[in-house]
Structures are given as C-alpha cells and as structure tokens.
N, C-alpha and C. Protein backbone atom coordinates (compact mmCIF):
# COMPACT_ATOMS: atom_id res chain seq x y z
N UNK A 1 10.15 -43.57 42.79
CA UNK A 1 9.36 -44.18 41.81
C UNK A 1 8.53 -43.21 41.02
N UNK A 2 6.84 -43.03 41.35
CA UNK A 2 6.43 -42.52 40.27
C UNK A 2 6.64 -41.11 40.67
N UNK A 3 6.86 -40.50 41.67
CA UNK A 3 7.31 -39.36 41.93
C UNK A 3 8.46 -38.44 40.79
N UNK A 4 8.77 -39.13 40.77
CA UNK A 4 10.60 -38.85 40.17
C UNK A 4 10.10 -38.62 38.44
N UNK A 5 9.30 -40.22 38.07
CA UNK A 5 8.86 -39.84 36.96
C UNK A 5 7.64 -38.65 36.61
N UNK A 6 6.82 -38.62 37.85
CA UNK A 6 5.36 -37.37 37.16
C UNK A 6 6.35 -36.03 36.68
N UNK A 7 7.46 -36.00 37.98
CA UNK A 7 8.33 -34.50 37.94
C UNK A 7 9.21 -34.18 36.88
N UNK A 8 9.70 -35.41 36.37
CA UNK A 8 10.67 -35.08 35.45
C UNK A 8 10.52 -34.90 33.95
N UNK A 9 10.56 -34.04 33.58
CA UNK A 9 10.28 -33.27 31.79
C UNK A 9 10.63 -34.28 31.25
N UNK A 10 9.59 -35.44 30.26
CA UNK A 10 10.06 -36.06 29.44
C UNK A 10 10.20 -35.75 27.70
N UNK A 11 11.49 -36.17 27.56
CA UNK A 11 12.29 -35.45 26.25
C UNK A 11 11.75 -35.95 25.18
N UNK A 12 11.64 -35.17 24.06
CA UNK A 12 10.69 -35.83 23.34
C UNK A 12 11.79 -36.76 21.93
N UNK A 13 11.20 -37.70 21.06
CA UNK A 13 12.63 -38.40 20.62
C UNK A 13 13.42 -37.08 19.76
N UNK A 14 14.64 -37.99 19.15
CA UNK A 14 15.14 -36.96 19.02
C UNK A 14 15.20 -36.41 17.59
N UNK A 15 14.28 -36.88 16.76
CA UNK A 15 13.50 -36.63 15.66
C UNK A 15 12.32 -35.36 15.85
N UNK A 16 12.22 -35.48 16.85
CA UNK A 16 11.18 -34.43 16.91
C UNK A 16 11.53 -33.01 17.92
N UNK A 17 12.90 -33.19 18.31
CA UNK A 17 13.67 -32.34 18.75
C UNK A 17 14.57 -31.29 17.64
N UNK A 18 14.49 -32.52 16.81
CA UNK A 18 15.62 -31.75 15.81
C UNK A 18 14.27 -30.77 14.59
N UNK A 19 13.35 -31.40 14.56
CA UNK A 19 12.16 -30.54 14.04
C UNK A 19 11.72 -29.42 14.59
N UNK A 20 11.73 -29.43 15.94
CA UNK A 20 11.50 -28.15 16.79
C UNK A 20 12.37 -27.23 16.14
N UNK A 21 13.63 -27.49 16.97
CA UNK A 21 14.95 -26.72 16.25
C UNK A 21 14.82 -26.06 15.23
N UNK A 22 14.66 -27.05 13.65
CA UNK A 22 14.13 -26.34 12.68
C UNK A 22 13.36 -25.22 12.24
N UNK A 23 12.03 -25.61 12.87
CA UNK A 23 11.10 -24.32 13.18
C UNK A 23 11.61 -23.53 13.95
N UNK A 24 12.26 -23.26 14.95
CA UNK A 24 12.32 -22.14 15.80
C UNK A 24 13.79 -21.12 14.42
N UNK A 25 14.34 -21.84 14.15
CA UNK A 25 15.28 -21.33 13.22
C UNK A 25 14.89 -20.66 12.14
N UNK A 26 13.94 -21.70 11.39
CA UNK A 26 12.94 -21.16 10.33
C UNK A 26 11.92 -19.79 10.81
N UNK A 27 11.43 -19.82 12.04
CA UNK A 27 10.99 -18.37 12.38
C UNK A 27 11.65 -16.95 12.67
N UNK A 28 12.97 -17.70 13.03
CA UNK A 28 14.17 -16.29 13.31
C UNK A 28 14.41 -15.74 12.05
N UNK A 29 14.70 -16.96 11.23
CA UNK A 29 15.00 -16.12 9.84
C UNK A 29 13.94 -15.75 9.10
N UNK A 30 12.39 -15.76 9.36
CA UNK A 30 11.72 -14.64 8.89
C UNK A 30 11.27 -14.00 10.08
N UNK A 31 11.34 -13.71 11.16
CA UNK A 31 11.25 -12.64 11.85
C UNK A 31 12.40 -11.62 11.34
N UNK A 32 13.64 -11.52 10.77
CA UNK A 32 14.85 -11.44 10.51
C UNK A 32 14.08 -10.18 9.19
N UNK A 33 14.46 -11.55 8.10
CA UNK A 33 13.23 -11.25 7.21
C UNK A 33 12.81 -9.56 6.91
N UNK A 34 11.44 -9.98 7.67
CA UNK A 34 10.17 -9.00 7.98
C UNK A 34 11.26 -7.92 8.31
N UNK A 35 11.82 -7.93 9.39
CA UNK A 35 12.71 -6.83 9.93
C UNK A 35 13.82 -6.00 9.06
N UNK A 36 14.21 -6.39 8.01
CA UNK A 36 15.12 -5.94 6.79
C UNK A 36 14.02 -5.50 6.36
N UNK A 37 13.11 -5.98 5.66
CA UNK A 37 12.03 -5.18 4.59
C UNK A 37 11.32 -4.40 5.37
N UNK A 38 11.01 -3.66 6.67
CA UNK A 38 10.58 -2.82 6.98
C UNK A 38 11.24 -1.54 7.19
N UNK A 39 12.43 -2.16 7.40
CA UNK A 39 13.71 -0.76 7.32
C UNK A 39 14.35 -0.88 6.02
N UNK A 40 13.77 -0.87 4.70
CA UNK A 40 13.94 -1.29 3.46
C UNK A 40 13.40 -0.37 2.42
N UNK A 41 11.82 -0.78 3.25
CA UNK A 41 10.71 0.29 2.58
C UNK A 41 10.09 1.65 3.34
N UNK A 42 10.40 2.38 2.17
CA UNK A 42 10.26 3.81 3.26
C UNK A 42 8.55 3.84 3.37
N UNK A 43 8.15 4.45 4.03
CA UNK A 43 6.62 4.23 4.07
C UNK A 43 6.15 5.17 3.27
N UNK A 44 5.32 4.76 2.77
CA UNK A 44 4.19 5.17 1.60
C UNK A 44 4.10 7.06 1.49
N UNK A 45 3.93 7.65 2.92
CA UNK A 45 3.52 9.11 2.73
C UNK A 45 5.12 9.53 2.90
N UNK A 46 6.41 9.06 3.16
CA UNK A 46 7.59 9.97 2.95
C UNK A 46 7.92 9.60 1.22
N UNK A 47 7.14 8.42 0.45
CA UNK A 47 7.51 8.46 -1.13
C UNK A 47 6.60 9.53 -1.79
N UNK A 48 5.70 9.51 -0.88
CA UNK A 48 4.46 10.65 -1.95
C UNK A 48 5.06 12.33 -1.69
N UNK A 49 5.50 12.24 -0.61
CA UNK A 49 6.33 13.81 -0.15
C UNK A 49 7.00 14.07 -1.39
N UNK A 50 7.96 13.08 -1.22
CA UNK A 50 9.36 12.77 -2.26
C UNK A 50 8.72 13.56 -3.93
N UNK A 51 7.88 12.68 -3.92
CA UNK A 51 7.67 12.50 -5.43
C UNK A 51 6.86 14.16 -5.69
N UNK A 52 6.47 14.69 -4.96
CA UNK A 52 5.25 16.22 -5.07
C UNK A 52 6.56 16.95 -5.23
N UNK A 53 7.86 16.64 -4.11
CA UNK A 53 8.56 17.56 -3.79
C UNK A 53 9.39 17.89 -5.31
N UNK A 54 9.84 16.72 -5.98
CA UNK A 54 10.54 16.36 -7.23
C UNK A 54 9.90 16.52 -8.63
N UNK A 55 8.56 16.46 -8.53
CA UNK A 55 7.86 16.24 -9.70
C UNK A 55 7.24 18.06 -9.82
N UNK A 56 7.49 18.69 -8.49
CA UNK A 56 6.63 20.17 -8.64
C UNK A 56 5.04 20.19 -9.73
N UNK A 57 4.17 18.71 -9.54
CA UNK A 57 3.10 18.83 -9.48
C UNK A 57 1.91 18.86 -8.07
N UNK A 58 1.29 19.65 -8.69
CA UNK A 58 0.40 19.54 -7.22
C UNK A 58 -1.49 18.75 -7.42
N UNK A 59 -1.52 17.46 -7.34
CA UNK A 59 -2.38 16.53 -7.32
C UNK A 59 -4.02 17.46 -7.24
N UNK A 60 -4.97 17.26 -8.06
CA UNK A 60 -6.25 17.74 -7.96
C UNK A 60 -7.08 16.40 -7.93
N UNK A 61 -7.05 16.50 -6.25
CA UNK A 61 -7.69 15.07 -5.50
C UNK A 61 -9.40 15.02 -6.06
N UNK A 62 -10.08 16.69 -6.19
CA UNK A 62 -11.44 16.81 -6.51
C UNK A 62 -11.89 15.99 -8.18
N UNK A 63 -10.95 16.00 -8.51
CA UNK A 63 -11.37 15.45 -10.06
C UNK A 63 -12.09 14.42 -10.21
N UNK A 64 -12.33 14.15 -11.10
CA UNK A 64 -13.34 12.71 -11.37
C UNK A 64 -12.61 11.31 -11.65
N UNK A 65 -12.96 10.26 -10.97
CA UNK A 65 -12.30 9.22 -10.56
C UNK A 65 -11.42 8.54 -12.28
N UNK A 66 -12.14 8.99 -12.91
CA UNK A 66 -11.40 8.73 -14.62
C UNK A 66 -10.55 9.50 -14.70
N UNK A 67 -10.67 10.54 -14.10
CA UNK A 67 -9.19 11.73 -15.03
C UNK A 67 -7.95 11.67 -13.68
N UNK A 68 -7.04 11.96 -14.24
CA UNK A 68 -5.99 12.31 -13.76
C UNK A 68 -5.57 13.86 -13.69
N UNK A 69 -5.54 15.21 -12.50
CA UNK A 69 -5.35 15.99 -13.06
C UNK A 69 -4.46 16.23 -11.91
N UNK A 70 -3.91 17.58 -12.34
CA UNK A 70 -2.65 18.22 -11.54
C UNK A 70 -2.65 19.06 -12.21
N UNK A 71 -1.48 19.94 -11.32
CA UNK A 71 -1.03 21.50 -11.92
C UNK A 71 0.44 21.58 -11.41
N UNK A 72 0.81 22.38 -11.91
CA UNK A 72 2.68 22.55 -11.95
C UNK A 72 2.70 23.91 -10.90
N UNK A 73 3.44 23.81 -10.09
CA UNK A 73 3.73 24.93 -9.04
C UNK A 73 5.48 25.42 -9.33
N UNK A 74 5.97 26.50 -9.21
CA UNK A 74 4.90 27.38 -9.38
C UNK A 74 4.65 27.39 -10.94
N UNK A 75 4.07 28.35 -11.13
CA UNK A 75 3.19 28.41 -13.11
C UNK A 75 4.45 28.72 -13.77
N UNK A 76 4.46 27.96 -14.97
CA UNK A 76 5.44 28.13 -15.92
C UNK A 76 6.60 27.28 -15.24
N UNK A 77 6.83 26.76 -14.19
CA UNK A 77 8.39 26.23 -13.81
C UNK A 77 8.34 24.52 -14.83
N UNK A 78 9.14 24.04 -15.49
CA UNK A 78 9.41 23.10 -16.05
C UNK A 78 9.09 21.91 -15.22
N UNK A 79 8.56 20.89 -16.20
CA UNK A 79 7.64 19.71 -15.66
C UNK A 79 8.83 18.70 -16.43
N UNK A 80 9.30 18.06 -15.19
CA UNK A 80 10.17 17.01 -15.55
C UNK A 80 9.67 15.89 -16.17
C-alpha cells in the first residue's frame, strides 16, 4: 500500500515531460553553441600580436587619451 506508493518516483504528465526534454535539448544546443564560438574566436592578445606583427607599428601607450600615436619599426620600413 502506501509503502509502494511513498517509494515509487511519480512521473510527471506527459506534457511536462516532453517540456523537460525540450529544455534539456535547448541547453545542449547552446552549450554546443558557446563551445564553437570559443574555438572560433582567437583571444584578444594572439589578434593584437597578429596585428603589431603585420602592421610593423609599435603602439605609444604613454600618449594622451585623445591622440593616437605609434611609430613604424624598423625606421623607414613601409607602413601598410
């Protein structure tokens, strides 16, 4: 009797089974997701490498928050 029932997992209908489902699906495919766009986007300091390495400017961090300055390494080499 109530034994059988306290023990036994009651199922929930099956409207709200098939909603579970949903969500757990709906989270795989953005856990999924997230997981493509992180091996997608290279991280921030291997693009800034990239770009010093390609651009042969070298950033003058001291400047004043209005200006933009840099210098070309080495002197005289062509600024793409």
């Amino acid at each position: 009797g109530c034994q059988a029932q306290c023990h036994s997992p009651s199922l929930p209908p099956t409207a709200l089974r098939r909603e579970l489902e949903e969500l757990r699906e709906e989270q795989q495919r953005l856990d999924e997701d997230t997981e493509q766009q992180e091996e997608a986007v290279p991280p921030a300091a291997y693009l800034t490498q990239l770009y010093y390495k390609i651009s042969h400017i070298d950033w003058d961090y001291e400047a004043d928050p209005t200006h933009v300055k840099g210098s070309e390494w080495p002197p005289g080499c062509p600024v793409p």
